[in-house]
Protein backbone atom coordinates (compact mmCIF):
# COMPACT_ATOMS: atom_id res chain seq x y z
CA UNK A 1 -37.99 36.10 -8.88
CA UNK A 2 -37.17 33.78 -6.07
CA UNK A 3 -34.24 31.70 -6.41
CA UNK A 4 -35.72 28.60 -4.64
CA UNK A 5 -38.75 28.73 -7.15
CA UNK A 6 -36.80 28.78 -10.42
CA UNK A 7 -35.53 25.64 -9.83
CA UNK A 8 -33.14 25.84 -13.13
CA UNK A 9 -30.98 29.17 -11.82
CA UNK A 10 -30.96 26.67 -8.55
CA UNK A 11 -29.07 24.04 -10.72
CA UNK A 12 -26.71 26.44 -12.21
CA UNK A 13 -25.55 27.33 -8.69
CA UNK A 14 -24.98 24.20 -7.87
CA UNK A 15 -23.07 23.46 -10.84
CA UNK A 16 -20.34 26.64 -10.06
CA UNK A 17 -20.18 25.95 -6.39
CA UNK A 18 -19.22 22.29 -7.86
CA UNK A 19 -16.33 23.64 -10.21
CA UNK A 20 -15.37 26.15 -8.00
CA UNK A 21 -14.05 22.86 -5.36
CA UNK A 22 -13.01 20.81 -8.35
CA UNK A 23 -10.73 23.67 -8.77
CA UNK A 24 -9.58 23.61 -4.96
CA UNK A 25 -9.31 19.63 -5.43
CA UNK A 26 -6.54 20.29 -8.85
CA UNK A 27 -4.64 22.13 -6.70
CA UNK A 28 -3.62 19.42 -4.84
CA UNK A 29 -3.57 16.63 -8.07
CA UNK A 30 -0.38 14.96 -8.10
CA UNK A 31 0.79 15.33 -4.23
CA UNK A 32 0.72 12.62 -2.17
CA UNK A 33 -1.54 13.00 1.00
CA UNK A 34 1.66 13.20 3.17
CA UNK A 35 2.59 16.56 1.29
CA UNK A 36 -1.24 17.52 1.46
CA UNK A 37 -1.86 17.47 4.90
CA UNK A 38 1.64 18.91 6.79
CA UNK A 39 3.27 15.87 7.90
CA UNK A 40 2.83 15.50 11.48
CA UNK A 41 -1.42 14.59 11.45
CA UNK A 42 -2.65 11.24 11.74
CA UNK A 43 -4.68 10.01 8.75
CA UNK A 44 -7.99 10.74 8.67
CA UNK A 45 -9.09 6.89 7.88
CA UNK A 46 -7.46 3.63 7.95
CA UNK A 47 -9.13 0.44 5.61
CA UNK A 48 -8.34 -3.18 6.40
CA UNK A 49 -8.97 -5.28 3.44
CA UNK A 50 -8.30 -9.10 3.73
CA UNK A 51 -6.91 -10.09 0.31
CA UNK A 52 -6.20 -13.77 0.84
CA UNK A 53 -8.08 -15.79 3.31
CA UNK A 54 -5.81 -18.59 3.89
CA UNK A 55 -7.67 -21.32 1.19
CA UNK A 56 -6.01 -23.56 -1.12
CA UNK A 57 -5.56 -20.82 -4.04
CA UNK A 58 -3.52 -18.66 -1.68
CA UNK A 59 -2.33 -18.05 1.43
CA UNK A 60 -3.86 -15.69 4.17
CA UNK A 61 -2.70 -12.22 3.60
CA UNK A 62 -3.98 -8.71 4.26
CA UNK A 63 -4.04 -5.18 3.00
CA UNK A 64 -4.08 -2.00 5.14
CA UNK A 65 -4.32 1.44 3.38
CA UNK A 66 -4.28 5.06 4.91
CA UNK A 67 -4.46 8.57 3.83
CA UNK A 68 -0.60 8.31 3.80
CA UNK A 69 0.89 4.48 3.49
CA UNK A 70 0.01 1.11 2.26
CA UNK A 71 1.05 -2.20 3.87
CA UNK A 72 0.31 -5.65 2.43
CA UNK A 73 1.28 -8.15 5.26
CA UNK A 74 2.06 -11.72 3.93
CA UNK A 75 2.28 -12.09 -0.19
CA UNK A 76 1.58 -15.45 -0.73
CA UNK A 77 0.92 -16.96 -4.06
CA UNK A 78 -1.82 -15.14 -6.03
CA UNK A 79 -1.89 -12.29 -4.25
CA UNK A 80 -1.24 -10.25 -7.04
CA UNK A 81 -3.99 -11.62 -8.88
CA UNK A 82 -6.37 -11.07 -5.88
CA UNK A 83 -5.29 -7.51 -5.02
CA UNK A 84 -5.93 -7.06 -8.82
CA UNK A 85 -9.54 -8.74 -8.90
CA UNK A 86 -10.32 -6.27 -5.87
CA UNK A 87 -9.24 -3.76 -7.77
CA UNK A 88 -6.14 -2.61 -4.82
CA UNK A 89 -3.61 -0.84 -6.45
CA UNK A 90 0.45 -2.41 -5.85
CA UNK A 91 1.76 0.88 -6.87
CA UNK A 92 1.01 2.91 -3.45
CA UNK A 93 2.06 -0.25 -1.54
CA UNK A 94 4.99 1.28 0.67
CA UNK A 95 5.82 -1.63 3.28
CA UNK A 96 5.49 -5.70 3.04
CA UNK A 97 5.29 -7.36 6.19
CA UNK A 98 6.15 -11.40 6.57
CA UNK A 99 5.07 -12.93 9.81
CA UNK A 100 6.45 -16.86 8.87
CA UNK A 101 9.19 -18.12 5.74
CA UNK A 102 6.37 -20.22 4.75
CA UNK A 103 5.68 -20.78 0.90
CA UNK A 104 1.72 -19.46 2.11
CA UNK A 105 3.01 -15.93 3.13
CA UNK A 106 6.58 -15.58 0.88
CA UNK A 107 5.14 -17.66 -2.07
CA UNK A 108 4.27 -14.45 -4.33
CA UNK A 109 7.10 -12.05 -2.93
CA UNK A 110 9.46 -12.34 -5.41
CA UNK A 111 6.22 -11.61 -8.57
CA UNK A 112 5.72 -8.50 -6.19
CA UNK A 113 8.55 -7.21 -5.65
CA UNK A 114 9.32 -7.69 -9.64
CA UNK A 115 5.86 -6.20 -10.46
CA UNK A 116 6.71 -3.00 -8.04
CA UNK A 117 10.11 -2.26 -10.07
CA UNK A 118 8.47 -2.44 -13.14
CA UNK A 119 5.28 -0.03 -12.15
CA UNK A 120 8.46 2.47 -10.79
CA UNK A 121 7.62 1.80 -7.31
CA UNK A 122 10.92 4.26 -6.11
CA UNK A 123 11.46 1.87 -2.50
CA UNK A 124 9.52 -0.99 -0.40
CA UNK A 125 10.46 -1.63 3.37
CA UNK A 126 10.46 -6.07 3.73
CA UNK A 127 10.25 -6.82 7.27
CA UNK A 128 9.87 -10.33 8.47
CA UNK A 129 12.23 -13.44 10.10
CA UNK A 130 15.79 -13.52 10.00
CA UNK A 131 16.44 -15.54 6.77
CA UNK A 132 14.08 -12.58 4.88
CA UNK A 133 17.39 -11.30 3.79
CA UNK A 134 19.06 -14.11 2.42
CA UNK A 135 15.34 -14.54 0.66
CA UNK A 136 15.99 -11.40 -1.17
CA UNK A 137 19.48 -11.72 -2.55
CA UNK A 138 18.11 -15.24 -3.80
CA UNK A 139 15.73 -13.24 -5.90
CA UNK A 140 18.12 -11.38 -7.23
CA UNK A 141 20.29 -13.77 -8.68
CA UNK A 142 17.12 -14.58 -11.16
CA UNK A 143 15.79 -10.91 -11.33
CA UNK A 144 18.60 -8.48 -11.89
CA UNK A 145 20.19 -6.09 -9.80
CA UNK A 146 16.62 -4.84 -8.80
CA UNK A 147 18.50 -1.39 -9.09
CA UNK A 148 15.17 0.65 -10.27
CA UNK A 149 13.69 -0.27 -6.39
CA UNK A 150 15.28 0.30 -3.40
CA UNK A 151 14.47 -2.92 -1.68
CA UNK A 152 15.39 -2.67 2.38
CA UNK A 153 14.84 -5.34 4.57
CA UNK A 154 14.16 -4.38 8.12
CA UNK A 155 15.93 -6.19 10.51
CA UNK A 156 14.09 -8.59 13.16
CA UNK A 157 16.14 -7.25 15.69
CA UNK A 158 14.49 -4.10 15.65
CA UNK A 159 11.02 -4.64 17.10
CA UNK A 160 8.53 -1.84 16.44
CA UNK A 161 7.85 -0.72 12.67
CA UNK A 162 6.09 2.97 13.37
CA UNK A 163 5.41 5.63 11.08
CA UNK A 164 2.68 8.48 10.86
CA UNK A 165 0.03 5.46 10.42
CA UNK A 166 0.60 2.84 12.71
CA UNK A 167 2.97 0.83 14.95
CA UNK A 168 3.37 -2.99 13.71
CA UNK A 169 5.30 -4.85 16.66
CA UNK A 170 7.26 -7.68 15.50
CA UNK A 171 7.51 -10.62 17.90
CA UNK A 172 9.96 -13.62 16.67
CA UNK A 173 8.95 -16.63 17.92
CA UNK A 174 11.74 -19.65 16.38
């Protein structure tokens, strides 16, 4: 009997060529893609998600996620409770960008960066103006020690961010 006429044996088939890749996927459970692909590839895809628009409830800010990194530029009051509603997950978020010390783009920073050490976020890269910095320690006088994360602040003087996903060019304008 033909295989393409018993339509059930057909089925079966498919159902072991299925568990035979969800056994090649389990191989790879728990790595993150940087481990998974060799290091030196670009990502295969790169999303843009805009998580604040820049109304009254919040400020403008903007998600970008890869194969490898996450970057939330701007964290402006309820952010959090935006990237939650769109379901985009803080834990993976690797790098926070500032462009302005505005209270629309630094307003929910400090409820991040709290809500990061909790989840066991192990480090976040700030980058952003010059007074970023003294924005931080401020935080910690309220928060703790904030030993858990290792917070870094990238300075404004250096001017290109680049990693395996991107290049973010910081321009201060004062």
């Amino acid at each position: 009997m033909d295989m393409n006429k018993n339509p059930q044996k057909k089925k079966q088939k498919q159902k072991q060529e299925q568990k035979k890749q969800g056994k090649q996927k389990d191989a790879f459970k728990g790595l993150k893609a940087k481990d998974r692909c060799g290091g030196g590839h670009a990502p295969s895809h790169v999303y843009l998600q805009v998580v604040g628009a820049g109304s009254r409830d919040s400020g403008a800010s903007l998600y970008v996620f890869s194969d490898f990194n996450r970057y939330l530029f701007n964290c402006g009051e309820g952010t959090q409770r935006l990237m939650h509603e769109y379901k985009l997950k803080a834990s993976h978020l690797d790098n926070i960008f500032i462009t302005r010390m505005k209270w629309d783009n630094i307003g929910g920073l400090s409820g991040m960066i709290l809500t990061l050490k909790d989840i066991g976020v192990p480090e976040c890269v700030l980058s952003g103006p010059p007074q970023l910095d003294k924005f931080t320690d401020a935080i910690k006088v309220f928060s703790g020690a904030l030993e858990s994360i290792k917070l870094s602040v990238r300075p404004y003087t250096e001017k290109t961010y680049t990693d395996q996903t991107m290049s973010v060019d910081q321009v201060p304008v004062f």
